[in-house]
PDB file of N, CA and C in Angstrom:
ATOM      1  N   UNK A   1     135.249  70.596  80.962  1.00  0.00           N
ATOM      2  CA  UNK A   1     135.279  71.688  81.919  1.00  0.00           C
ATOM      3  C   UNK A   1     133.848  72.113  82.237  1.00  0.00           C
ATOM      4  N   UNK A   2     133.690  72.232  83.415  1.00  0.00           N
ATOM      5  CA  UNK A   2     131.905  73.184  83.982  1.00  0.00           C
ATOM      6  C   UNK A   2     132.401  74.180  83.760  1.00  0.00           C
ATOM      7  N   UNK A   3     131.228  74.166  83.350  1.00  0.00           N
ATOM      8  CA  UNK A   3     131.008  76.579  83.009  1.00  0.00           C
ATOM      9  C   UNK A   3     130.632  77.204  84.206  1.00  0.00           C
ATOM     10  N   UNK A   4     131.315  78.430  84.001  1.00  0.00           N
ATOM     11  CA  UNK A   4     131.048  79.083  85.443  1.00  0.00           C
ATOM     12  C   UNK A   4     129.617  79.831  85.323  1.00  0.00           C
ATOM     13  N   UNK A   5     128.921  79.576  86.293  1.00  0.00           N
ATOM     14  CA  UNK A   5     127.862  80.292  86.195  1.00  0.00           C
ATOM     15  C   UNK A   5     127.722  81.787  87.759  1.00  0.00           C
ATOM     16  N   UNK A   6     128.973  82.398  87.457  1.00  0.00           N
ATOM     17  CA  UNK A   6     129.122  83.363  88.021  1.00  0.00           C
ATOM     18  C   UNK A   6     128.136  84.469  87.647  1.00  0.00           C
ATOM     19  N   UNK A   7     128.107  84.730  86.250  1.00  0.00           N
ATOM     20  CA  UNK A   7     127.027  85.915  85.751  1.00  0.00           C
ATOM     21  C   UNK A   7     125.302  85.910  86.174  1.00  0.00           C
ATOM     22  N   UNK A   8     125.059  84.309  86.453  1.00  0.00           N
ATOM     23  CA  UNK A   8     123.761  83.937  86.369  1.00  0.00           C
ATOM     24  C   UNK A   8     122.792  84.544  88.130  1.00  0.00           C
ATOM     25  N   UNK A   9     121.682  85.379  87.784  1.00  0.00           N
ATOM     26  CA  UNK A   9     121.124  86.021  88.867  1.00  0.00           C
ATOM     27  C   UNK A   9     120.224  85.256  89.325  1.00  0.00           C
ATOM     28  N   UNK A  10     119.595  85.420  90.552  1.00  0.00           N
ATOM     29  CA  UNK A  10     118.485  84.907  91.022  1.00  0.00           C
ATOM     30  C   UNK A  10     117.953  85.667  91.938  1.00  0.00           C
ATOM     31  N   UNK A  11     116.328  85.575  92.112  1.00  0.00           N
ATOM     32  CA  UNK A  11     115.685  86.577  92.857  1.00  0.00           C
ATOM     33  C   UNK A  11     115.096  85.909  94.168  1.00  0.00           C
ATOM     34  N   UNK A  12     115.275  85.900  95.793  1.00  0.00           N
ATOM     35  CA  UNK A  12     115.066  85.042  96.726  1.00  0.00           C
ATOM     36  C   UNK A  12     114.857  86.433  97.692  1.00  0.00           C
ATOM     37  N   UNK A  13     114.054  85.910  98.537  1.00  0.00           N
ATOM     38  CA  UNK A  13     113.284  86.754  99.938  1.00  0.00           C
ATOM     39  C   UNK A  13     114.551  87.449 100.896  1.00  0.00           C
ATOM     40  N   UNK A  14     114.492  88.044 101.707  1.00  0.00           N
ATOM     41  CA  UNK A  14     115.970  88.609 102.169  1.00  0.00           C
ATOM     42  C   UNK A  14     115.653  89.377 103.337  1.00  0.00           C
ATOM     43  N   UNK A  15     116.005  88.732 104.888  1.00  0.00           N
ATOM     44  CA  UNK A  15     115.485  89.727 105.634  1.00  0.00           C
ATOM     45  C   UNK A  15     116.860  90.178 106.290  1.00  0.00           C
ATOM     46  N   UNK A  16     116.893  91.376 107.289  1.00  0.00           N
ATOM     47  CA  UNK A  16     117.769  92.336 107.848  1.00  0.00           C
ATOM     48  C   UNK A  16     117.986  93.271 108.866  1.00  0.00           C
ATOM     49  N   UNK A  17     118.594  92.724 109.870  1.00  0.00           N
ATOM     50  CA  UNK A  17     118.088  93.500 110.804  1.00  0.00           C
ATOM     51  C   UNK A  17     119.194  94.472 111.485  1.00  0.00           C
ATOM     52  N   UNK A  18     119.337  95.714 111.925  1.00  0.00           N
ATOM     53  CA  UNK A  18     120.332  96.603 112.467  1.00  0.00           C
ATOM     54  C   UNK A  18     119.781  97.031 113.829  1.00  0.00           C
ATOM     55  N   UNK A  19     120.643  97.282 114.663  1.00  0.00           N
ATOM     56  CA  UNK A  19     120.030  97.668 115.779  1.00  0.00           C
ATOM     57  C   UNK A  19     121.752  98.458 116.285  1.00  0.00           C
ATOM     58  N   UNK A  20     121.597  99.923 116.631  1.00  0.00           N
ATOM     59  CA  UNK A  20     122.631 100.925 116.702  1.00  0.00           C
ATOM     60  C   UNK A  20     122.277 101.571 118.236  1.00  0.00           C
ATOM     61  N   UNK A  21     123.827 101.952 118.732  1.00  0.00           N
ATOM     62  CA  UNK A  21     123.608 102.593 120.052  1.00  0.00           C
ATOM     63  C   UNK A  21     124.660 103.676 119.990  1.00  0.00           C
ATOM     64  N   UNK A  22     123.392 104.974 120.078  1.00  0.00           N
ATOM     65  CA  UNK A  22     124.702 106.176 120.236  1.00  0.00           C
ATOM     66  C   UNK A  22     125.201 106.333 121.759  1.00  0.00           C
ATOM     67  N   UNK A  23     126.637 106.107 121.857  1.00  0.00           N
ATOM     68  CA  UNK A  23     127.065 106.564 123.137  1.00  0.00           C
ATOM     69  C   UNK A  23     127.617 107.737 123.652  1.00  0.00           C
ATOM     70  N   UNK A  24     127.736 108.623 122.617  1.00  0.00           N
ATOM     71  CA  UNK A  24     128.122 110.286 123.270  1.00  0.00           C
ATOM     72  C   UNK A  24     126.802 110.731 121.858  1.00  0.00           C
ATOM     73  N   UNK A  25     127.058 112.467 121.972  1.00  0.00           N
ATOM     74  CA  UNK A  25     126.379 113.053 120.933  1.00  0.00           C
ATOM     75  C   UNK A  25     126.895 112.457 119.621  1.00  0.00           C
ATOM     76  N   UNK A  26     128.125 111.929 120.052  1.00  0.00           N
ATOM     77  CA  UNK A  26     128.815 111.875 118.388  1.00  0.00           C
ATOM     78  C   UNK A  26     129.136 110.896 117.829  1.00  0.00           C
ATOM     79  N   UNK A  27     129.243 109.914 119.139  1.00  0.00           N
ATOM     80  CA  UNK A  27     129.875 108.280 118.463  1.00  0.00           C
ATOM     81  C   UNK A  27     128.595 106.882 118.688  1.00  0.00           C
ATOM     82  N   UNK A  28     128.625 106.730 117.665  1.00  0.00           N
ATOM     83  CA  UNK A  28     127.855 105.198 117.406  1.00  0.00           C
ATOM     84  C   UNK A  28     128.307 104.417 116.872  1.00  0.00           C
ATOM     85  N   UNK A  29     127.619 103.025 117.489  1.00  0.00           N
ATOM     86  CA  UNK A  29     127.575 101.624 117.219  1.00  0.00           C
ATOM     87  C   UNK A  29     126.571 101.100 116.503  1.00  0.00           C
ATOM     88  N   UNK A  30     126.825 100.493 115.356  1.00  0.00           N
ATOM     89  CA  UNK A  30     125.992  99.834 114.767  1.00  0.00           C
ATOM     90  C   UNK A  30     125.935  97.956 114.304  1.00  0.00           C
ATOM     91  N   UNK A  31     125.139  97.023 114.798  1.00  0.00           N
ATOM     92  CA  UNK A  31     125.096  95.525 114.695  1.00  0.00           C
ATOM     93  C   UNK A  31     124.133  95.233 113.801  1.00  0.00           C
ATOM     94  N   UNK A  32     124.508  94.639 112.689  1.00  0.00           N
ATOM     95  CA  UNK A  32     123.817  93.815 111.769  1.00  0.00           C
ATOM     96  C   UNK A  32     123.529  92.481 111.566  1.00  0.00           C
ATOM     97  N   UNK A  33     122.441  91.893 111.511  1.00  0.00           N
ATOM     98  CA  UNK A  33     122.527  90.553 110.779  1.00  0.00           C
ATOM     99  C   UNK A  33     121.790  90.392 109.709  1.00  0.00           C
ATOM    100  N   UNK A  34     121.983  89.537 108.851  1.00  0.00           N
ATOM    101  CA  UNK A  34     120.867  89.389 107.862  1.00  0.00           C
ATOM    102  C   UNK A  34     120.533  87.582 107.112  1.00  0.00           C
ATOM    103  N   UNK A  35     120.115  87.571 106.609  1.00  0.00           N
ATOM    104  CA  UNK A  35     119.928  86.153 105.937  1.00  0.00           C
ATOM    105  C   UNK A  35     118.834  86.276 104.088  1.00  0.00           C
ATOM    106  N   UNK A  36     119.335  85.368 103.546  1.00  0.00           N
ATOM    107  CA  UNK A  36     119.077  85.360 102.493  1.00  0.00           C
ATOM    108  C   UNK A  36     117.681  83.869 102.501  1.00  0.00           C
ATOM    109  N   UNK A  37     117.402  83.863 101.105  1.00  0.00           N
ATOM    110  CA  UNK A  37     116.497  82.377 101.157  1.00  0.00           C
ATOM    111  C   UNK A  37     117.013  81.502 100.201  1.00  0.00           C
ATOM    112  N   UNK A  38     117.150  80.497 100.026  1.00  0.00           N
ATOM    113  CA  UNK A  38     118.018  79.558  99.289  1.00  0.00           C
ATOM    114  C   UNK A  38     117.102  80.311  97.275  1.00  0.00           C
ATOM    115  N   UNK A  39     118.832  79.967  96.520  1.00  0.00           N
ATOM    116  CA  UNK A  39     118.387  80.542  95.222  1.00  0.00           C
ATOM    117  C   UNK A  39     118.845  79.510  94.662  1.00  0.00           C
ATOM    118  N   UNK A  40     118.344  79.181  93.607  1.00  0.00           N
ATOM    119  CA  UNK A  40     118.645  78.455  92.401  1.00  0.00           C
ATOM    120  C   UNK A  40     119.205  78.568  91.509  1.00  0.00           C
ATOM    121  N   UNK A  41     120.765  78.016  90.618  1.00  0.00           N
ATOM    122  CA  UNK A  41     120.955  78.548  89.592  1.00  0.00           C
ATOM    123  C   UNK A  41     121.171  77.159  88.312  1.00  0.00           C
ATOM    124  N   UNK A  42     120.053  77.118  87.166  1.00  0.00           N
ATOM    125  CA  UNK A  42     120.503  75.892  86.285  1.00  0.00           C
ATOM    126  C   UNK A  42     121.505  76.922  85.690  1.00  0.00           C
ATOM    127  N   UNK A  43     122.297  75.521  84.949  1.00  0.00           N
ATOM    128  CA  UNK A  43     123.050  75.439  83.586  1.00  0.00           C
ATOM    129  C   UNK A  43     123.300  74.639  83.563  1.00  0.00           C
ATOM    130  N   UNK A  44     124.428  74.338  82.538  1.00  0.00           N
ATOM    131  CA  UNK A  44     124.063  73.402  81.275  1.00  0.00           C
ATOM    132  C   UNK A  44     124.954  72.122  82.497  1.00  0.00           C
ATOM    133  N   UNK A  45     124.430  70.871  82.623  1.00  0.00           N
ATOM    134  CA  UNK A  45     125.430  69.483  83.511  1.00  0.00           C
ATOM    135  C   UNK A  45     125.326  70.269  84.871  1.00  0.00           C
ATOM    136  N   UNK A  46     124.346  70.623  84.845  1.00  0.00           N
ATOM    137  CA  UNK A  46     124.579  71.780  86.378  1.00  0.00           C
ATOM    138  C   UNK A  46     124.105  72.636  87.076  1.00  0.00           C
ATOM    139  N   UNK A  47     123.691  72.135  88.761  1.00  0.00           N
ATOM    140  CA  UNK A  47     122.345  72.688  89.041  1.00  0.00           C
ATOM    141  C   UNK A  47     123.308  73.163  90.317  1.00  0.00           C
ATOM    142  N   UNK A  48     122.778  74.668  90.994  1.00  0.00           N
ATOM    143  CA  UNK A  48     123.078  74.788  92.284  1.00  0.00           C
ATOM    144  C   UNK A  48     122.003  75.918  93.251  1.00  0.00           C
ATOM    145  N   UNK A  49     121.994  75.300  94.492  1.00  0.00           N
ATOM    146  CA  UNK A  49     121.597  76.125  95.069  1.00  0.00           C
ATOM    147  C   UNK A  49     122.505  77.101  96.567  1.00  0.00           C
ATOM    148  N   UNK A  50     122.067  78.110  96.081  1.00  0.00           N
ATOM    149  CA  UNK A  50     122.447  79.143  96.992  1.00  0.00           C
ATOM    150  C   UNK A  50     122.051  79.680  98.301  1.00  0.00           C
ATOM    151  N   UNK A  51     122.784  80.085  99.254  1.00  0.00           N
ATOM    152  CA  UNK A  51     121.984  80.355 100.657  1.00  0.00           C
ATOM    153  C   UNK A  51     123.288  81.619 100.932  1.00  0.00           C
ATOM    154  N   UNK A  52     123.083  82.523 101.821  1.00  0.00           N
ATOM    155  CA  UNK A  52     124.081  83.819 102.614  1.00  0.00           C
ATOM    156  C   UNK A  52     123.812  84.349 103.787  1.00  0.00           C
ATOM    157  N   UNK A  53     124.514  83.997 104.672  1.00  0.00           N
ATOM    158  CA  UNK A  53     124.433  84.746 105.965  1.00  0.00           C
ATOM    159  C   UNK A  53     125.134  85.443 106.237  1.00  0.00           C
ATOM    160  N   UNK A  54     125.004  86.976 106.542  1.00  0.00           N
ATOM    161  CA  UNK A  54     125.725  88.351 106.611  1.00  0.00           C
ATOM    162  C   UNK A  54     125.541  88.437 108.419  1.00  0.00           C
ATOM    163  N   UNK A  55     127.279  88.852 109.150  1.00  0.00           N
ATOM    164  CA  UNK A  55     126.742  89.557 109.789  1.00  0.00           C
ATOM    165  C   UNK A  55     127.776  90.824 109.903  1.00  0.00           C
ATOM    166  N   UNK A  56     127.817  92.249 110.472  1.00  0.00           N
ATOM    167  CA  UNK A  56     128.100  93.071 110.396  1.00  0.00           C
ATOM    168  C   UNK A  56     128.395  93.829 111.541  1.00  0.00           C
ATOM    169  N   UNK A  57     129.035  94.720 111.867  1.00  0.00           N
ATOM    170  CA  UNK A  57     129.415  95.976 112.468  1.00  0.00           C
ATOM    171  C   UNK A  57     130.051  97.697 112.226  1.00  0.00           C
ATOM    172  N   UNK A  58     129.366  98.284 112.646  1.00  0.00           N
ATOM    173  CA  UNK A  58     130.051  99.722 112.144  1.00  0.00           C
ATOM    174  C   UNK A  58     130.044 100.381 113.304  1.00  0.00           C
ATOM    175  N   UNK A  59     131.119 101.477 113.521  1.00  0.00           N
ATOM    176  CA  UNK A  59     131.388 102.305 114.284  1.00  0.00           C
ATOM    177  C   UNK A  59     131.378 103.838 113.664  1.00  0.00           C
ATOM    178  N   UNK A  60     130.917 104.550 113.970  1.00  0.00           N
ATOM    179  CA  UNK A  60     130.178 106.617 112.835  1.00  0.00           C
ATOM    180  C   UNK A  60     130.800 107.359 114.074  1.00  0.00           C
ATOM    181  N   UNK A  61     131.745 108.407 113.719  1.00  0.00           N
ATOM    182  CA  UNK A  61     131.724 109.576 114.361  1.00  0.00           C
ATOM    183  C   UNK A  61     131.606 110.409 113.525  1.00  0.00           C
ATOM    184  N   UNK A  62     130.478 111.488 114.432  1.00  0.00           N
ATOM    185  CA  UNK A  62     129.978 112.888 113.584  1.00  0.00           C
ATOM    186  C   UNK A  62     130.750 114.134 114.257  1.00  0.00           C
ATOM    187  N   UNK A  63     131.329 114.535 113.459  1.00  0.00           N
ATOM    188  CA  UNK A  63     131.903 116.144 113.843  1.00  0.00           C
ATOM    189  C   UNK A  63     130.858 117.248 114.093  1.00  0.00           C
ATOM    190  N   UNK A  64     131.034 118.288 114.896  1.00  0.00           N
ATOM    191  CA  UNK A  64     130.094 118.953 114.978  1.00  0.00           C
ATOM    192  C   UNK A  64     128.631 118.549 115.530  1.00  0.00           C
ATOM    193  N   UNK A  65     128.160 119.679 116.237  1.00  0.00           N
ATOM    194  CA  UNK A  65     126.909 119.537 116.732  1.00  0.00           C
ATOM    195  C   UNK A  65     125.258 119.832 116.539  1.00  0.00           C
ATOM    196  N   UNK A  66     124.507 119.630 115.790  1.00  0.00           N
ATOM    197  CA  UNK A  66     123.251 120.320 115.332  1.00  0.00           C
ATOM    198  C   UNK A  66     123.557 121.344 114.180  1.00  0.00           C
ATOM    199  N   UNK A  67     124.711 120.621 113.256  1.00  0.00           N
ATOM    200  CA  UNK A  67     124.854 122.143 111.892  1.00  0.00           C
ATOM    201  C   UNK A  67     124.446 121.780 111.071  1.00  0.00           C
ATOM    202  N   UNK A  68     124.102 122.499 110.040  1.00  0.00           N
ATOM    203  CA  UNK A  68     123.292 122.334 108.934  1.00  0.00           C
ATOM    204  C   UNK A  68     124.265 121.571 107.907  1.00  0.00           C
ATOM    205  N   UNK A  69     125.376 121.070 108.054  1.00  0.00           N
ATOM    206  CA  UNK A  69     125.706 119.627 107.291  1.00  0.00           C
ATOM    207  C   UNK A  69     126.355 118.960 108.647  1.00  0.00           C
ATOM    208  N   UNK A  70     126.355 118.187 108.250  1.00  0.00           N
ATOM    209  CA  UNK A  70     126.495 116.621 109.554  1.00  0.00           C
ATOM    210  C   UNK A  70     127.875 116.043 108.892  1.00  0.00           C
ATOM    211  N   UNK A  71     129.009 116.633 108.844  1.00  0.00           N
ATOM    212  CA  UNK A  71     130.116 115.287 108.368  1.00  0.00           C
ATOM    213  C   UNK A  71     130.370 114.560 109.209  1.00  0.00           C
ATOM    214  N   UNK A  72     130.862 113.209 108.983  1.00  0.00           N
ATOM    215  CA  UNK A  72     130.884 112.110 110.031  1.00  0.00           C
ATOM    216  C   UNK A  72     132.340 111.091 108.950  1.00  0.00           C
ATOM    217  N   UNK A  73     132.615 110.367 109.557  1.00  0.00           N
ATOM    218  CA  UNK A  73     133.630 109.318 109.477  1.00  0.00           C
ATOM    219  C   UNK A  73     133.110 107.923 110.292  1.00  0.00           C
ATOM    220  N   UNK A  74     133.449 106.546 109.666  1.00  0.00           N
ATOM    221  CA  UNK A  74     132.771 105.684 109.503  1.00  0.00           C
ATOM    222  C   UNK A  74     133.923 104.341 109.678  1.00  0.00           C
ATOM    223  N   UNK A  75     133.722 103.714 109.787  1.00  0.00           N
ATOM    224  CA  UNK A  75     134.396 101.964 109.103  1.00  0.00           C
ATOM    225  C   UNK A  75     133.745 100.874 109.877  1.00  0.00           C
ATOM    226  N   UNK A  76     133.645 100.056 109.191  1.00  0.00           N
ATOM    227  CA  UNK A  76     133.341  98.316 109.906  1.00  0.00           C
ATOM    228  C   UNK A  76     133.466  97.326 109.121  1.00  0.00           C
ATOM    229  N   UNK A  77     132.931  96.161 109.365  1.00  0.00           N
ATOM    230  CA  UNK A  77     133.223  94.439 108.954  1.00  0.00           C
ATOM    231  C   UNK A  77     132.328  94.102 108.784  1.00  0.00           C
ATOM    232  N   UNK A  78     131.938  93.359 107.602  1.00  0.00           N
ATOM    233  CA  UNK A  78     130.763  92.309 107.354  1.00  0.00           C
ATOM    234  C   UNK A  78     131.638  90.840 107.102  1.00  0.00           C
ATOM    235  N   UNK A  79     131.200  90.159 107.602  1.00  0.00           N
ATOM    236  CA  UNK A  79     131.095  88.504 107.393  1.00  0.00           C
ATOM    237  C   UNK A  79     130.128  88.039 106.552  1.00  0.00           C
ATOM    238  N   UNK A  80     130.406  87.034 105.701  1.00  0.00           N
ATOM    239  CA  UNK A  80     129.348  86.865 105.057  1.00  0.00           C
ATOM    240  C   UNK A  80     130.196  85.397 104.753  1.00  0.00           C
ATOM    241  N   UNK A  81     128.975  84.071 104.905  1.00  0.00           N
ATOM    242  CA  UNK A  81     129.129  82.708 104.478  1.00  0.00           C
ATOM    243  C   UNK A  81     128.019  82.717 103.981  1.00  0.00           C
ATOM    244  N   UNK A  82     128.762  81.904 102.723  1.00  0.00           N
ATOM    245  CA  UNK A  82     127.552  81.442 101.474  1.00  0.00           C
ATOM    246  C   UNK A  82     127.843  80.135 101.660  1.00  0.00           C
ATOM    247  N   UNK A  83     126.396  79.410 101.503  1.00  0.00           N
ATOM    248  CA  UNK A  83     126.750  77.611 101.512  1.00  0.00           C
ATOM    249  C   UNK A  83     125.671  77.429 100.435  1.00  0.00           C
ATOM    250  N   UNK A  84     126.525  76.558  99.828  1.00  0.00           N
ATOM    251  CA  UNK A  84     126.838  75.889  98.018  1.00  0.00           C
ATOM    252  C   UNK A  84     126.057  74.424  97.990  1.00  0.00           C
ATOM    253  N   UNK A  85     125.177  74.208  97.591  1.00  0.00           N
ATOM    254  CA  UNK A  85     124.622  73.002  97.600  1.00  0.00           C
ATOM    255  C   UNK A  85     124.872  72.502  95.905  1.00  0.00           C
ATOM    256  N   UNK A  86     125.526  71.436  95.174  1.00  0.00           N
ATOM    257  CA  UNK A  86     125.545  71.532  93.713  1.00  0.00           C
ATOM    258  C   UNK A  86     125.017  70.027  93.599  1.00  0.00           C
ATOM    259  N   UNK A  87     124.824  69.784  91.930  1.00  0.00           N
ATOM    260  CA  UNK A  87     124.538  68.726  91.473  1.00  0.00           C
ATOM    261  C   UNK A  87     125.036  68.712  89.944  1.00  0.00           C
ATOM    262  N   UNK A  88     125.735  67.568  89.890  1.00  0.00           N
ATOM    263  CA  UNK A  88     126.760  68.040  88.681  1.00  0.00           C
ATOM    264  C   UNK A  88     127.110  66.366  88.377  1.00  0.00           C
ATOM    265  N   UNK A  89     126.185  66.601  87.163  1.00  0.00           N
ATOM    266  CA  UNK A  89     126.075  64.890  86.809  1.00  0.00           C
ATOM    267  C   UNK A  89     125.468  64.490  87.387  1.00  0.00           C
ATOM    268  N   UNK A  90     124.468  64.275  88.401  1.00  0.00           N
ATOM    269  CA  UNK A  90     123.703  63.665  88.754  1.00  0.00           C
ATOM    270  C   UNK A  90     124.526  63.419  90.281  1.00  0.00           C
ATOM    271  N   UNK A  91     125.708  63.705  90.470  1.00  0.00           N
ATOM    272  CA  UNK A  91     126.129  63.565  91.881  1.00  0.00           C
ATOM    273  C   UNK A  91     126.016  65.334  92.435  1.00  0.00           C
ATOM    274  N   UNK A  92     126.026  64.655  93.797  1.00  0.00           N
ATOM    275  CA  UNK A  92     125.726  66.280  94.778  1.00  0.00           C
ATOM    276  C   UNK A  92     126.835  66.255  95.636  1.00  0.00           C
ATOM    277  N   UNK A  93     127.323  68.191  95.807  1.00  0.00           N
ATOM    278  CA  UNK A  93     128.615  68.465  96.259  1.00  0.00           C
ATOM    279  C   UNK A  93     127.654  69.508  97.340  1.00  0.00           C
ATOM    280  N   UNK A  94     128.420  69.444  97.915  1.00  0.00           N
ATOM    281  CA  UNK A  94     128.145  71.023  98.939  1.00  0.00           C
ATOM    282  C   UNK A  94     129.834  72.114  98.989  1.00  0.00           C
ATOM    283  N   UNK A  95     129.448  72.904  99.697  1.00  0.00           N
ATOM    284  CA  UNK A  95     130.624  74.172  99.726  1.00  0.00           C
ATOM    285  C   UNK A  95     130.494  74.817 100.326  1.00  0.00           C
ATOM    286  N   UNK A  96     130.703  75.964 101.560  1.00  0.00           N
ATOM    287  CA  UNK A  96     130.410  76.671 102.512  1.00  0.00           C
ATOM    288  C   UNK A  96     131.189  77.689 101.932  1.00  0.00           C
ATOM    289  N   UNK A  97     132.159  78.059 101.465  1.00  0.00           N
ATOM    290  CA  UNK A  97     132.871  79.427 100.605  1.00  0.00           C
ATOM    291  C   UNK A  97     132.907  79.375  99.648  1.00  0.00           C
ATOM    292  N   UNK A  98     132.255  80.061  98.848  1.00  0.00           N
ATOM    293  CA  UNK A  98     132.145  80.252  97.585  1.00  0.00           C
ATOM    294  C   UNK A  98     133.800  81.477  96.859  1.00  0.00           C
ATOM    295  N   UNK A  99     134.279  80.095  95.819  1.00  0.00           N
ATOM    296  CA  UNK A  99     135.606  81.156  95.400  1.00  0.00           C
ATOM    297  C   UNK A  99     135.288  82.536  94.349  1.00  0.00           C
ATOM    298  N   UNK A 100     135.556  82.958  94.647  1.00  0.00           N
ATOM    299  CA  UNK A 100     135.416  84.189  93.695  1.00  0.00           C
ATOM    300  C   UNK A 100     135.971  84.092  92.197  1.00  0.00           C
ATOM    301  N   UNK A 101     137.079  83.188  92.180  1.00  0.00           N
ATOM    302  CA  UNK A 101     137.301  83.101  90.684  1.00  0.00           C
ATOM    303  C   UNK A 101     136.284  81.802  90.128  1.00  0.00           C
ATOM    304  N   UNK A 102     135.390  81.678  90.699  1.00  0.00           N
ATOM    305  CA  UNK A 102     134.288  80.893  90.367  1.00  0.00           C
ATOM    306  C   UNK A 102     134.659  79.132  89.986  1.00  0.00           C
ATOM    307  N   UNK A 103     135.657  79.060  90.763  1.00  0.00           N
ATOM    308  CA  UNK A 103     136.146  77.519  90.472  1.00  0.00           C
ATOM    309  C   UNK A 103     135.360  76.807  91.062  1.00  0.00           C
ATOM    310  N   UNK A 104     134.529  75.413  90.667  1.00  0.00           N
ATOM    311  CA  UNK A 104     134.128  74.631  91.302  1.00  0.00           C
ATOM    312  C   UNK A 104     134.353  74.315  92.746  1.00  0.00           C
ATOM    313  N   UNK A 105     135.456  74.023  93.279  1.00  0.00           N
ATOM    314  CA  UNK A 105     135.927  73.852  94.511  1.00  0.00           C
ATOM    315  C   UNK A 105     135.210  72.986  95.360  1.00  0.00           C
ATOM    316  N   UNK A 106     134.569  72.308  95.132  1.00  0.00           N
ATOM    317  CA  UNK A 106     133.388  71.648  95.782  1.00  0.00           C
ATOM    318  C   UNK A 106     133.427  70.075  96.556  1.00  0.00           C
ATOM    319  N   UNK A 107     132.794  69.771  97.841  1.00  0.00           N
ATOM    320  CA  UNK A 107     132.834  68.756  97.912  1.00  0.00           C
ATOM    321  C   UNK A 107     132.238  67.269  98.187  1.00  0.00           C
ATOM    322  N   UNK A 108     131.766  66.907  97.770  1.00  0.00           N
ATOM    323  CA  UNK A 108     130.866  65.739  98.051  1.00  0.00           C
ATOM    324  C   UNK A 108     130.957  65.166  98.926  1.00  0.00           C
ATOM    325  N   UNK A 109     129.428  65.054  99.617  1.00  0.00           N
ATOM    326  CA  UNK A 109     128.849  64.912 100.611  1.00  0.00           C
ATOM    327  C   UNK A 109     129.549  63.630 102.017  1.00  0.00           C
ATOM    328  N   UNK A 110     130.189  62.623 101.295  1.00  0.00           N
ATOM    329  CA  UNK A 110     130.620  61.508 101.308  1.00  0.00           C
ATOM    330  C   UNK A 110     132.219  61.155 102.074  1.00  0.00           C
ATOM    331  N   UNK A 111     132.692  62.944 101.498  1.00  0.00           N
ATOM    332  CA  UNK A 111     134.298  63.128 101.980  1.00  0.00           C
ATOM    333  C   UNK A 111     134.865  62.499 100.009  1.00  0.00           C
ATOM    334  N   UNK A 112     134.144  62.331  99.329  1.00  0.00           N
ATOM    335  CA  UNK A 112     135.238  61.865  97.921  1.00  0.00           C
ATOM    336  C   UNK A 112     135.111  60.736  97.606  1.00  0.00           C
ATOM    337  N   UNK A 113     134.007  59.611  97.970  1.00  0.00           N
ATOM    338  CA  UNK A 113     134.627  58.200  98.052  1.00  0.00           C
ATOM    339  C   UNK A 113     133.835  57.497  97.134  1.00  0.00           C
ATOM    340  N   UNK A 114     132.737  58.920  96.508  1.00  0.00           N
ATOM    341  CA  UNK A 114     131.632  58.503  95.147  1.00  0.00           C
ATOM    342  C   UNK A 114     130.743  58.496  95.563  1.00  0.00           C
TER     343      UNK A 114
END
């Protein structure tokens, strides 16, 4: 069995950008994108690298006008694809969704054929 190396961190460059449009006093739009820089993670029969592209949206309405607390209400969507580059045994898999219960899931480059 490969060990999951779910716990294992890595530190990579990360840029982000938002750009928001209020269209009354009270309601805004907000667009995100962002990108990560490829990360590395060893263990043991097992090397991978990491990459994430986020993108995002939010919609804010603020109650009230110029008062000395601002409540507001909120919701939106982030997307986010991670692509999985592995090496495991000396063969290389790739992966574009990474599973959360950290199963291998992976697939070589080749379509399977070795």
């Amino acid at each position: 069995m490969i060990p999951c190396l779910c716990d294992s961190w890595y530190s990579v460059a990360a840029i982000d950008a938002t750009v928001g449009r209020y269209w009354t006093p009270h309601f805004k739009t907000e667009f995100d994108v962002g990108t990560a820089g490829e990360g590395r993670i060893y263990g043991p029969y097992r090397e991978q690298n990491l990459r994430e592209t986020t993108v995002g949206a939010t919609a804010l309405y603020q109650f009230f006008e110029n008062q000395w607390v601002h409540p507001f209400i909120g919701g939106g969507v982030e997307l986010a694809r991670e692509h999985i580059r592995a090496r495991i045994g000396g063969r290389r898999y790739r992966h574009l969704l990474a599973h959360r219960a950290c199963r291998p899931g992976l697939i070589p480059p080749n379509g399977g054929t070795g």
